[in-house]
Protein backbone atom coordinates (compact mmCIF):
# COMPACT_ATOMS: atom_id res chain seq x y z
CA UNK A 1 20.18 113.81 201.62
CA UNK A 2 20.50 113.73 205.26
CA UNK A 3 24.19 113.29 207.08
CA UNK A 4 24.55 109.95 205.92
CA UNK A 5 25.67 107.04 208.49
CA UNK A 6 27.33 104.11 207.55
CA UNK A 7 28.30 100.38 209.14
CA UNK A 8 30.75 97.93 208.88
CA UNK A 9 29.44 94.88 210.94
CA UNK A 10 31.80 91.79 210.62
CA UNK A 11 31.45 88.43 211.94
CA UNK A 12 34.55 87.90 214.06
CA UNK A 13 34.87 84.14 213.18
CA UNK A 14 37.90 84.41 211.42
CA UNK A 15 40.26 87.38 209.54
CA UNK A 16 39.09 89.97 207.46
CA UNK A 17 38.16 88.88 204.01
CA UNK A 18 38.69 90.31 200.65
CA UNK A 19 34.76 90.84 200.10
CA UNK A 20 34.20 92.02 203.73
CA UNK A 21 37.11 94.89 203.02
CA UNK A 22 35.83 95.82 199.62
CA UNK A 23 32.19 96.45 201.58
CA UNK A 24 34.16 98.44 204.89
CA UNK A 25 35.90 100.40 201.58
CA UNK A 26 32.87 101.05 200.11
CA UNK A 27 30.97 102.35 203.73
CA UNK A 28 34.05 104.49 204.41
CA UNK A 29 34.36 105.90 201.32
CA UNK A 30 30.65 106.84 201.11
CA UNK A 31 30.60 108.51 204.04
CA UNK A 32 34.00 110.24 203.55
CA UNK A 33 32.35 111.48 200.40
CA UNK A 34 29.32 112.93 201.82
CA UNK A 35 30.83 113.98 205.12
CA UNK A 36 29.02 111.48 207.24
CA UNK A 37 29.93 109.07 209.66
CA UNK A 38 31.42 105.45 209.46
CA UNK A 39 30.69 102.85 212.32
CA UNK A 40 31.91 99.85 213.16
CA UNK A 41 30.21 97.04 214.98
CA UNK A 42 31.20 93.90 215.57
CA UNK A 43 28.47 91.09 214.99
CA UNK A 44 29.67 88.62 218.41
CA UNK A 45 26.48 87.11 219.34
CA UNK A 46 27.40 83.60 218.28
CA UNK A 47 29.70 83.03 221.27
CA UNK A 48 30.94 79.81 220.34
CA UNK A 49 32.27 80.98 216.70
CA UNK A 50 33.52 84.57 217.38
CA UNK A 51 37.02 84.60 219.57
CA UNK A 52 39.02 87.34 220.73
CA UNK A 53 42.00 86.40 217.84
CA UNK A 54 39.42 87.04 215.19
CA UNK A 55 38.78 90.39 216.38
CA UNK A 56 41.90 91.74 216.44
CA UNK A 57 42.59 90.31 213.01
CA UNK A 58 39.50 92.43 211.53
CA UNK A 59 40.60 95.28 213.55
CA UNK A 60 44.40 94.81 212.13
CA UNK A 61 42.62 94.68 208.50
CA UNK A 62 40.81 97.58 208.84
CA UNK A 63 43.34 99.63 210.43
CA UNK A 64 46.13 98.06 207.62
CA UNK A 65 44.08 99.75 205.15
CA UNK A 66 43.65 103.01 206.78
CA UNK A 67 39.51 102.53 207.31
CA UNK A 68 39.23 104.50 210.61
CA UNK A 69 36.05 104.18 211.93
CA UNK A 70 34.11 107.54 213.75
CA UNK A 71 32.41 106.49 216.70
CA UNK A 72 31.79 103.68 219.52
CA UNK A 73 30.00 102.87 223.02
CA UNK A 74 33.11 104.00 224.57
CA UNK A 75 33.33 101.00 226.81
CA UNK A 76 36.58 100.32 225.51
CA UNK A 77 37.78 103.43 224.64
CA UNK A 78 36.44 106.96 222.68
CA UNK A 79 36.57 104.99 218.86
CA UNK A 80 36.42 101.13 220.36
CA UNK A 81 33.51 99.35 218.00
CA UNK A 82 30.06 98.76 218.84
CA UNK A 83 30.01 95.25 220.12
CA UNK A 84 26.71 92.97 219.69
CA UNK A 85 27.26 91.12 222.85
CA UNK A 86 26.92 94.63 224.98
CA UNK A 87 23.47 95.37 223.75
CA UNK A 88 21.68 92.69 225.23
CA UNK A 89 18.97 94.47 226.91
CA UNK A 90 18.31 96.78 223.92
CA UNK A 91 17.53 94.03 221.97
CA UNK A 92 15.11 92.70 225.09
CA UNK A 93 13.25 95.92 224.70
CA UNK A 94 12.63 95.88 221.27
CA UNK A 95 11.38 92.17 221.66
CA UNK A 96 8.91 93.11 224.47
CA UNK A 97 7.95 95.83 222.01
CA UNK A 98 6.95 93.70 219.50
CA UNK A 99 5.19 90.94 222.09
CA UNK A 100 3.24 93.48 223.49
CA UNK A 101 2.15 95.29 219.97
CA UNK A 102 1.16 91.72 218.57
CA UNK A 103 3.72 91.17 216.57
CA UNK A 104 5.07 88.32 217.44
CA UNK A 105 3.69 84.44 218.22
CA UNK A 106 4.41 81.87 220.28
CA UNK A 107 5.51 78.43 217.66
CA UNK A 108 5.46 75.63 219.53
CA UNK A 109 6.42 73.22 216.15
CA UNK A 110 9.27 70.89 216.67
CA UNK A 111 12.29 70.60 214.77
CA UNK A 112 11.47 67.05 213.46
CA UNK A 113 7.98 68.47 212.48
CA UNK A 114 9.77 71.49 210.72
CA UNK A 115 11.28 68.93 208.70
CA UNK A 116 8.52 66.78 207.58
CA UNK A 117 6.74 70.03 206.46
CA UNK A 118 9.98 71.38 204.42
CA UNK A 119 10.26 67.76 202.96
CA UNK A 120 6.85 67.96 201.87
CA UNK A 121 6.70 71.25 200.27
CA UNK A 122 9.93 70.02 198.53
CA UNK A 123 8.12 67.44 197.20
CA UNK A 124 4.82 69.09 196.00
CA UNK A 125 7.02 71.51 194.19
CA UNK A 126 5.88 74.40 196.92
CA UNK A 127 9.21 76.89 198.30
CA UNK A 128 9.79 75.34 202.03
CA UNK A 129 8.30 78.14 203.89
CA UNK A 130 6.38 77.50 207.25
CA UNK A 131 2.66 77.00 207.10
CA UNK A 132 1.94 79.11 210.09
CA UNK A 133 0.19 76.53 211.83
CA UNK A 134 0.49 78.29 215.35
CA UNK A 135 0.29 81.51 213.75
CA UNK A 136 -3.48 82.02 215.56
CA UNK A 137 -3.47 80.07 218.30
CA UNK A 138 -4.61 81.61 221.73
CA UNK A 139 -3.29 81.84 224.84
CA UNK A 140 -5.46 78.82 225.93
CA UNK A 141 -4.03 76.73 223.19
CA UNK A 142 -0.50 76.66 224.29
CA UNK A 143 0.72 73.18 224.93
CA UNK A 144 1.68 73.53 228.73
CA UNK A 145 5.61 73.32 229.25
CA UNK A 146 6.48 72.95 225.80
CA UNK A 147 9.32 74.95 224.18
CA UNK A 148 8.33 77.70 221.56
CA UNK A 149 10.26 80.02 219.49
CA UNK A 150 9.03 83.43 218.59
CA UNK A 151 7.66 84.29 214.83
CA UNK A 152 6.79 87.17 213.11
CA UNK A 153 3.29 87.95 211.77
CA UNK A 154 4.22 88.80 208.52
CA UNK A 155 1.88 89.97 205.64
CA UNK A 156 -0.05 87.65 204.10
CA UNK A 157 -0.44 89.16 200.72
CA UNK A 158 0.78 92.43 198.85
CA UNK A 159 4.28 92.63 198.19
CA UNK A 160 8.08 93.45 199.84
CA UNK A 161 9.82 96.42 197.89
CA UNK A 162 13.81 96.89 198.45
CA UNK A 163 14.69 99.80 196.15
CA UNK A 164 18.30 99.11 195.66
CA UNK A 165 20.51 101.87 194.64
CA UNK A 166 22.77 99.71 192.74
CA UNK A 167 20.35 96.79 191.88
CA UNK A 168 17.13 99.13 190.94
CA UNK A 169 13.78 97.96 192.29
CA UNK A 170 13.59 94.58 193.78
CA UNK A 171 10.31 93.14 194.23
CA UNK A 172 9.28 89.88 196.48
CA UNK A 173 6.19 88.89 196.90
CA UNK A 174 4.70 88.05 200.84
CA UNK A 175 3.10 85.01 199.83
CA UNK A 176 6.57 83.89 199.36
CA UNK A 177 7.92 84.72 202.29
CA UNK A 178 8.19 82.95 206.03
CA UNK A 179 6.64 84.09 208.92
CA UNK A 180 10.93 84.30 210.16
CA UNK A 181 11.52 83.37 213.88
CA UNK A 182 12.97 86.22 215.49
CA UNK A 183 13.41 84.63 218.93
CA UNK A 184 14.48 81.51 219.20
CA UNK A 185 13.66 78.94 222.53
CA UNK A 186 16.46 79.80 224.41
CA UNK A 187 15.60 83.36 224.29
CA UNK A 188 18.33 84.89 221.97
CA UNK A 189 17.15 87.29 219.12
CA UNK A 190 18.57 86.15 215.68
CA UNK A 191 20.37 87.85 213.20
CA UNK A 192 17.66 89.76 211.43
CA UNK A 193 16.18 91.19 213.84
CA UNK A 194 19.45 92.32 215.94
CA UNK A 195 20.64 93.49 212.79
CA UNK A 196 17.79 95.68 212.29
CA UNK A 197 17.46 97.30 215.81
CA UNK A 198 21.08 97.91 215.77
CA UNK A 199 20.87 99.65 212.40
CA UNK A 200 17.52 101.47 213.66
CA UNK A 201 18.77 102.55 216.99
CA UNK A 202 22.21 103.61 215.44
CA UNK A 203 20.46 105.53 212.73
CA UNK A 204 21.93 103.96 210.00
CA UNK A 205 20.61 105.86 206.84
CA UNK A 206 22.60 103.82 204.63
CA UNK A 207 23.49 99.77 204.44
CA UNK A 208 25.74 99.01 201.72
CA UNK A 209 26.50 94.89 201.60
CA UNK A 210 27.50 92.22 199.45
CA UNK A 211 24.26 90.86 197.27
CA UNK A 212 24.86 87.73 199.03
CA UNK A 213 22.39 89.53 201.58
CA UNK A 214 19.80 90.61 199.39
CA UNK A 215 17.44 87.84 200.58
CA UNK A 216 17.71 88.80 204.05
CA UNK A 217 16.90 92.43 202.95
CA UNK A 218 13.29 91.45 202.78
CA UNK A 219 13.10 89.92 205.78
CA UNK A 220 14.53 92.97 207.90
CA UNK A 221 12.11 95.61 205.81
CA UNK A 222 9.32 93.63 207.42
CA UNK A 223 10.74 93.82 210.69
CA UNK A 224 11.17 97.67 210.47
CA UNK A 225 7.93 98.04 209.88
CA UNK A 226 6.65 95.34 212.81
CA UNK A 227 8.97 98.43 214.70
CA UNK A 228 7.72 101.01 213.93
CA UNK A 229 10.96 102.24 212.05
CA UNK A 230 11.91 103.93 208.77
CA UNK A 231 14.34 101.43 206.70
CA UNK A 232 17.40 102.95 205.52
CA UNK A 233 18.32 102.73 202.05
CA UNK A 234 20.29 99.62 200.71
CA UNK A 235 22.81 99.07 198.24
CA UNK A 236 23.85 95.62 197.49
CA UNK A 237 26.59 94.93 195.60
CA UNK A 238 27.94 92.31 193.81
CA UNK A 239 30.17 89.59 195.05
CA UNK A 240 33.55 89.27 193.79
CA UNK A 241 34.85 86.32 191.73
CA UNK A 242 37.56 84.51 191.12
CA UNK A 243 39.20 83.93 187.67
CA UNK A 244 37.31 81.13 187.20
CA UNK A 245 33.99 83.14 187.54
CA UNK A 246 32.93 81.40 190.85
CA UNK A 247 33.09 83.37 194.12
CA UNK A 248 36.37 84.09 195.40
CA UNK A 249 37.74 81.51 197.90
CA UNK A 250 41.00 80.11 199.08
CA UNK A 251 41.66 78.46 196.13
CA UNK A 252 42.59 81.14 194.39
CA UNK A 253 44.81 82.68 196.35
CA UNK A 254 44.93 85.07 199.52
CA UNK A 255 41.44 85.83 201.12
CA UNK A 256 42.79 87.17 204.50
CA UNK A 257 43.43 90.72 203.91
CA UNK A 258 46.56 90.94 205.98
CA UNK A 259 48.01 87.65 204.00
CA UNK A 260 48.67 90.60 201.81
CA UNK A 261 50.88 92.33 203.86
CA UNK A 262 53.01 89.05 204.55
CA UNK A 263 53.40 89.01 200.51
CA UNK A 264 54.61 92.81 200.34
CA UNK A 265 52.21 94.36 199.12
CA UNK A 266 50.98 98.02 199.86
CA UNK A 267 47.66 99.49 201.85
CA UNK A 268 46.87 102.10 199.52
CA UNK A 269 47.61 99.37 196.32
CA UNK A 270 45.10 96.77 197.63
CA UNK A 271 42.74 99.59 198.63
CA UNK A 272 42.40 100.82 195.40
CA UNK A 273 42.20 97.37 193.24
CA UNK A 274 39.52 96.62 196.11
CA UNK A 275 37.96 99.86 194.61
CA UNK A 276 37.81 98.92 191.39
CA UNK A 277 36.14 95.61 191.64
CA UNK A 278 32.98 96.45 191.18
CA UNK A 279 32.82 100.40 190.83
CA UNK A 280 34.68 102.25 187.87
CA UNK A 281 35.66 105.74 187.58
CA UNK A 282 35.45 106.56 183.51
CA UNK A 283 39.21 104.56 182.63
CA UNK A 284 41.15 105.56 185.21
CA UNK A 285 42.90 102.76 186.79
CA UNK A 286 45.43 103.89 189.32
CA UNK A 287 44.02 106.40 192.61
CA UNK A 288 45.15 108.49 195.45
CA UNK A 289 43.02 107.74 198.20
CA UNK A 290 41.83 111.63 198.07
CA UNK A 291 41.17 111.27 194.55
CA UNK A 292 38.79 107.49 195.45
CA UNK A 293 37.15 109.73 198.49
CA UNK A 294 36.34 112.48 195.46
CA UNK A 295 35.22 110.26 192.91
CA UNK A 296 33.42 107.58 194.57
CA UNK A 297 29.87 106.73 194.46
CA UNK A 298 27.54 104.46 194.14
CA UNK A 299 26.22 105.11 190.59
CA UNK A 300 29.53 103.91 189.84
CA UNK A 301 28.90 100.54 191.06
CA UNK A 302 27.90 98.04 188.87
CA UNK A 303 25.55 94.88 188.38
CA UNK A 304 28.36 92.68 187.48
CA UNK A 305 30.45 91.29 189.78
CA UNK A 306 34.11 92.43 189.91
CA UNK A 307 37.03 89.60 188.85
CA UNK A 308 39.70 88.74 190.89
CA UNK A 309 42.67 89.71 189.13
CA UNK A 310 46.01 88.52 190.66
CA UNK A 311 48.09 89.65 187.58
CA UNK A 312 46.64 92.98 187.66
CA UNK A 313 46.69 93.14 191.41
CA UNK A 314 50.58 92.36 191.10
CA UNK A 315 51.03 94.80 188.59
CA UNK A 316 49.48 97.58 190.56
CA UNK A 317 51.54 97.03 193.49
CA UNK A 318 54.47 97.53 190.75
CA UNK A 319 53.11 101.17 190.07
CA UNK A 320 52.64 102.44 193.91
CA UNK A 321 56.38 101.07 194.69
CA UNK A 322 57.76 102.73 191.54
CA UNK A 323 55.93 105.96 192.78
CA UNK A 324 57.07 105.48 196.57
CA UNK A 325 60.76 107.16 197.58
CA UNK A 326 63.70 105.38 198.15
CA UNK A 327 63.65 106.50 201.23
CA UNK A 328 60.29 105.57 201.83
CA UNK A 329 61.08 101.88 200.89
CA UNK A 330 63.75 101.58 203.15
CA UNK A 331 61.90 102.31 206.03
CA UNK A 332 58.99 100.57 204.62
CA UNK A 333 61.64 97.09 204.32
CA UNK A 334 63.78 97.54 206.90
CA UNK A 335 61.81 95.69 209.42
CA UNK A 336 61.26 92.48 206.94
CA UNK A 337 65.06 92.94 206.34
CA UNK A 338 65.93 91.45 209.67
CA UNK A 339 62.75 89.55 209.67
CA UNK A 340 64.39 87.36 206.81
CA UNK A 341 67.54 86.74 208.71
CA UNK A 342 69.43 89.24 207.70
CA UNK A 343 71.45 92.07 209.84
CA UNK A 344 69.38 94.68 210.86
CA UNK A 345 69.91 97.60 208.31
CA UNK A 346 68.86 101.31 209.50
CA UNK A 347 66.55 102.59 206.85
CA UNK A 348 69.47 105.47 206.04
CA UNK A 349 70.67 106.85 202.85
CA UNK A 350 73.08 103.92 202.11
CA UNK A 351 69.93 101.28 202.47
CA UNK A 352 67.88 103.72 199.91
CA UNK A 353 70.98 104.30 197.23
CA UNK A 354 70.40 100.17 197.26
CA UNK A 355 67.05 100.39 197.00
CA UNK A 356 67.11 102.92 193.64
CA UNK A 357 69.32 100.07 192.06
CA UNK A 358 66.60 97.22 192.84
CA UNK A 359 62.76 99.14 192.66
CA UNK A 360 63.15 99.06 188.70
CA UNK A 361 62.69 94.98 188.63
CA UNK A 362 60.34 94.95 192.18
CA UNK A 363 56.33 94.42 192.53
CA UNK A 364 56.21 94.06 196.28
CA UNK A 365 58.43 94.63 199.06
CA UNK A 366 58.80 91.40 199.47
CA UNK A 367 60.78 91.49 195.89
CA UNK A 368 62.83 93.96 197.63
CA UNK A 369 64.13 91.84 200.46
CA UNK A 370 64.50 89.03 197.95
CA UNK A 371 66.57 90.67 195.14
CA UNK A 372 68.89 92.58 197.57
CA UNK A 373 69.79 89.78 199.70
CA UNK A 374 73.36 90.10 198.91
CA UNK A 375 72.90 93.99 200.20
CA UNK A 376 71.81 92.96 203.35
CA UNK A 377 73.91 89.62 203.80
CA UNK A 378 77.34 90.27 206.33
CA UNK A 379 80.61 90.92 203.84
CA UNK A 380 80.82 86.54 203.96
CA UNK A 381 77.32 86.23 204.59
CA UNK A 382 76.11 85.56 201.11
CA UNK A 383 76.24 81.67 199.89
CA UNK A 384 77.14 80.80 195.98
CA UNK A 385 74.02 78.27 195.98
CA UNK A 386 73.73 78.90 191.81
CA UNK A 387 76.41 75.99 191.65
CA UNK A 388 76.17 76.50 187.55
CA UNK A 389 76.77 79.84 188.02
CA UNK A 390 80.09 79.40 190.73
CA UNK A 391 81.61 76.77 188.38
CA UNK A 392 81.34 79.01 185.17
CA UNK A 393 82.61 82.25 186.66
CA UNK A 394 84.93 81.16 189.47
CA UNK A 395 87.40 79.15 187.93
CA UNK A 396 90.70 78.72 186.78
CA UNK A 397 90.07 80.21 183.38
CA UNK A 398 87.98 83.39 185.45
CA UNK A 399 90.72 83.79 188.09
CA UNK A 400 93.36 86.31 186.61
CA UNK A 401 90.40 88.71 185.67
CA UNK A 402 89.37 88.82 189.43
CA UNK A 403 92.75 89.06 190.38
CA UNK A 404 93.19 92.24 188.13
CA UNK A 405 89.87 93.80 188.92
CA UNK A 406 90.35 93.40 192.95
CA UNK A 407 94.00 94.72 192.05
CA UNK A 408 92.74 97.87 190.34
CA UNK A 409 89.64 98.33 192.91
CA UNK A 410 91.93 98.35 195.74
CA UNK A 411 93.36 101.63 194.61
CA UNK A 412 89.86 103.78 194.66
CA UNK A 413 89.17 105.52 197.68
CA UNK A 414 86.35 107.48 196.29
CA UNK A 415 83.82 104.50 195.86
CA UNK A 416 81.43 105.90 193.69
CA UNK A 417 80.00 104.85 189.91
CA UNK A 418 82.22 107.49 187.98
CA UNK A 419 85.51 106.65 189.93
CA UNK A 420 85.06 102.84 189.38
CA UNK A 421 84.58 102.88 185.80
CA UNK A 422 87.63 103.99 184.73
CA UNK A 423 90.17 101.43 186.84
CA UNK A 424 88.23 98.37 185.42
CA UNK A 425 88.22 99.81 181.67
CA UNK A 426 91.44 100.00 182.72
CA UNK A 427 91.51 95.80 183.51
CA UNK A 428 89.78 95.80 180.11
CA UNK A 429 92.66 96.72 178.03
CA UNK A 430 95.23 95.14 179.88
CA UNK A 431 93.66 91.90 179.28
CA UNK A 432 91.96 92.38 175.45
CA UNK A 433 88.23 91.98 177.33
CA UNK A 434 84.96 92.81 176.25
CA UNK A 435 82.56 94.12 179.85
CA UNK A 436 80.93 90.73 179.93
CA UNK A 437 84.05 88.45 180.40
CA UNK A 438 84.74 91.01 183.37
CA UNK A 439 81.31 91.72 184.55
CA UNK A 440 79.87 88.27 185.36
CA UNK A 441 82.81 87.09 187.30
CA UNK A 442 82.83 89.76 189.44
CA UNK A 443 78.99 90.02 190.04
CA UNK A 444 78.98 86.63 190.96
CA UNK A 445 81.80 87.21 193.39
CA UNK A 446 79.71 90.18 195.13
CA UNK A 447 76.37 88.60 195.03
CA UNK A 448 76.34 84.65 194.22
CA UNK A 449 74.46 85.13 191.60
CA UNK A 450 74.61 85.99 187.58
CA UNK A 451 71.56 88.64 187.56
CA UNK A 452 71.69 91.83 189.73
CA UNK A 453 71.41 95.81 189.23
CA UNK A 454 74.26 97.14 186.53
CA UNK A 455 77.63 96.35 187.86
CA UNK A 456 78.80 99.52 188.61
CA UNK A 457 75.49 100.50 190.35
CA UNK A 458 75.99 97.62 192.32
CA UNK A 459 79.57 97.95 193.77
CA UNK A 460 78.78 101.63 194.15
CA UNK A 461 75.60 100.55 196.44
CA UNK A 462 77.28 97.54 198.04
CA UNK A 463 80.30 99.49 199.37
CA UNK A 464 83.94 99.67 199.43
CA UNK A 465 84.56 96.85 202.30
CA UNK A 466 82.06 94.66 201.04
CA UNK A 467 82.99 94.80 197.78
CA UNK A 468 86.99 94.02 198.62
CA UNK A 469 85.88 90.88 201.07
CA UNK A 470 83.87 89.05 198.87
CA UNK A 471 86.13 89.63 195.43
CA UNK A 472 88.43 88.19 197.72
CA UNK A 473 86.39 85.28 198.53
CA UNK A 474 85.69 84.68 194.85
CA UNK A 475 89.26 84.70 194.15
CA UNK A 476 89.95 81.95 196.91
CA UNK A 477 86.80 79.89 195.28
CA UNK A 478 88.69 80.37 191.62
CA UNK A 479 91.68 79.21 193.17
CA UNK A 480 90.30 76.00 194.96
CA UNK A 481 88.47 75.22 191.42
CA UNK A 482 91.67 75.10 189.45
CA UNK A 483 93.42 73.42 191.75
CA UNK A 484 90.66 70.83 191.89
CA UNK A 485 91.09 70.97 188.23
CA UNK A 486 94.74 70.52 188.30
CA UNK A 487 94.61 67.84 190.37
CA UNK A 488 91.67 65.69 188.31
CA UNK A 489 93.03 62.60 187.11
CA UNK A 490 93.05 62.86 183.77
CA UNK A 491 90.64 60.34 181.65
CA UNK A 492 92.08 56.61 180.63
CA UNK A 493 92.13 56.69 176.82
CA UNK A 494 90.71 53.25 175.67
CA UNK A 495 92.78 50.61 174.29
CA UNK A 496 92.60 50.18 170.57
CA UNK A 497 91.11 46.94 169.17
């Protein structure tokens, strides 16, 4: 096999889409393999649907997930992508190449005419293809100041062969097929054909797509051959569905790649469930990105289409932040930390201890933020919003336990799990208490709410000063319950008949 050469070539109409990353993954990950190269180009013809915001998103994607691309015009830079837009004039030559070798006509058939004919066919029962009507006229038969597209003489008989790596021989006949426009009045090129002279003069050996393109496949074969050029070798792959078993849309769920990042989630985790919709490595289910760029190929891809799995997707995201560091999550949460509203924390060893306490329990980093808000919250910064919770553990009944434990916490310099065990076991005894009737006062004192890390983890973590401050502020809650409490009128009894 020749150096192999891959594209990427989005529509920048909107963000980068789950199905257009899993077919970037796919390029890059070929080429990787096989020590080619991986291009991106940027499909901007359609002026008044591709905007400078959508670009960046699909650049943002891409470089998100770590697909770095190898080459570019260098217009905008050494790697900057190939744009369509910039490649005007190549695509003029190649037109004049194929007016001037006979390969194209002049149609001069309106659209309202267009439309009678596909109505018709429709209605015989024939596939709506044009009947060539000005496939043969000459020169002398051109209406006089009449608008025309361009067509292309396409065979009449024999037969269209794509032989699909993943999809095996696909065969459609020419009597089936359109003579396509290529050019249309204006004098733009469309897709197909600026799809296939970019490929052709970018020596693309490979295109690997969604099978949502297999029909144009056809189409650009013919126009490879109208130029003279050797097609490279496609690969179409299935399209991903949802859970329902219909293709993967908004409704269910994120389709914008970097949605995921907003949620928490991790590059390499979305990279690799995008990896294993559709292509399988014997029952392996979790990869390094070294170990996808080893294994991958495209005898691994399948004829099915891969399943949306939002569960699974979740649970994956579980494994890579169990694997990460503590460290590594701090710096990785740090920024969405003060993003929430929080103080800024510096991603130090104090933020990561915290972080060991909460990654058990976490799926995203999101989770993270969530579940150690009272970490991050000022020492009076967290609010007792469970208002069950606050009226079961700081009362008057609740009060002389939070008085002993701030009592015998006040006392430990050396603020670590093994020196604050024994003071509160301490607490214990005095007051004939099993850990619970202690426990869930005081961890809704530090954090507002009944469920958090173990409670010694989470004093250790939380820190001396923070821990003092809010049992204090518990306390003063427990003491404006019972004196609420004392100071309820007490109920009427009602009079006896």
């Amino acid at each position: 096999m020749s150096t192999p050469r891959l594209r990427f070539a989005p529509s920048p109409s909107g963000f980068l889409h789950i199905g257009g990353a899993r077919t970037a993954l796919f390029c890059w990950l070929f080429a990787r393999k096989n020590g080619g190269s991986f291009i991106l180009r940027v499909e901007d013809t359609d002026a008044a649907r591709s905007t400078d915001e959508s670009i960046q998103a699909i650049l943002d994607g891409l470089h998100w997930l770590g697909l770095d691309w190898d080459e570019g015009p260098g217009v905008d830079g050494p790697h900057a992508p190939y744009f369509q837009s910039q490649r005007k004039a190549v695509y003029q030559e190649h037109i004049d190449r194929l007016i001037d070798s006979g390969h194209l006509y002049r149609c001069f058939c309106t659209a309202e005419e267009l439309k009678e004919k596909r109505e018709l066919a429709q209605k015989e029962g024939r596939k709506p293809a044009y009947d060539r009507k000005c496939r043969d006229l000459s020169p002398d038969e051109w209406p006089a100041d009449t608008p025309y597209v361009l067509r292309l003489k396409a065979p009449l008989d024999g037969a269209t062969v794509v032989q699909d790596l993943i999809r095996g021989e696909v065969v459609f006949q020419n009597k089936e097929l359109s003579d396509q426009v290529v050019v249309r009045s204006n004098g733009d090129p469309l897709y197909n054909f600026v799809v296939v002279v970019d490929d052709a003069t970018m020596e693309v050996t490979h295109v690997v797509r969604g099978d949502d393109h297999l029909n144009n496949t056809p189409k650009q074969i013919q126009l490879y051959e109208a130029l003279g050029f050797e097609p490279p070798v496609f690969a179409h792959a299935p399209l991903i569905l949802g859970p329902d078993k219909k293709r993967l849309s908004k409704r269910h769920g994120a389709t914008n790649v970097m949605q995921y990042d907003d949620e928490g989630y991790l590059a390499p985790a979305l990279v690799n469930f995008l990896a294993r919709l559709g292509w399988s490595h014997g029952d392996q289910e979790i990869f390094t990105i070294d170990e996808l760029v080893e294994y991958f190929s495209l005898d691994g891809v399948g004829k099915s289409p891969g399943v949306w799995n939002p569960e699974k997707l979740l649970w994956l995201n579980g494994q890579y932040i169990t694997a990460m560091t503590s460290q590594q999550l701090a710096e990785a949460i740090a920024p969405r930390v003060e993003a929430a509203g929080h103080p800024a924390q510096p991603p130090d060893a104090l933020m990561a201890r915290r972080i060991e306490t909460l990654k058990e329990r976490a799926k995203t980093l999101n989770d993270l933020v969530d579940q150690g808000h009272f970490y991050w919250a000022a020492a009076d910064g967290i609010a007792y919003d469970d208002a069950k919770a606050k009226r079961k553990f700081l009362n008057g009944d609740t009060l002389p336990r939070l008085e002993a434990a701030l009592a015998a916490l006040q006392g430990v310099d050396d603020w670590t799990e093994s020196a604050l065990e024994p003071p509160l076991k301490q607490v214990l005894e005095q007051l004939d208490l099993k850990m619970g009737k202690l426990a869930q006062p005081i961890r809704v004192a530090l954090t507002g709410s009944t469920v958090s890390p173990g409670l010694f983890e989470t004093l250790a973590a939380l820190g001396r000063d923070k821990c003092l401050h809010r049992l204090r502020t518990g306390i003063a809650l427990a003491r404006e319950a019972a004196a609420q409490a004392d100071s309820s009128p007490a109920e009427s009894q009602a009079p006896l008949l």
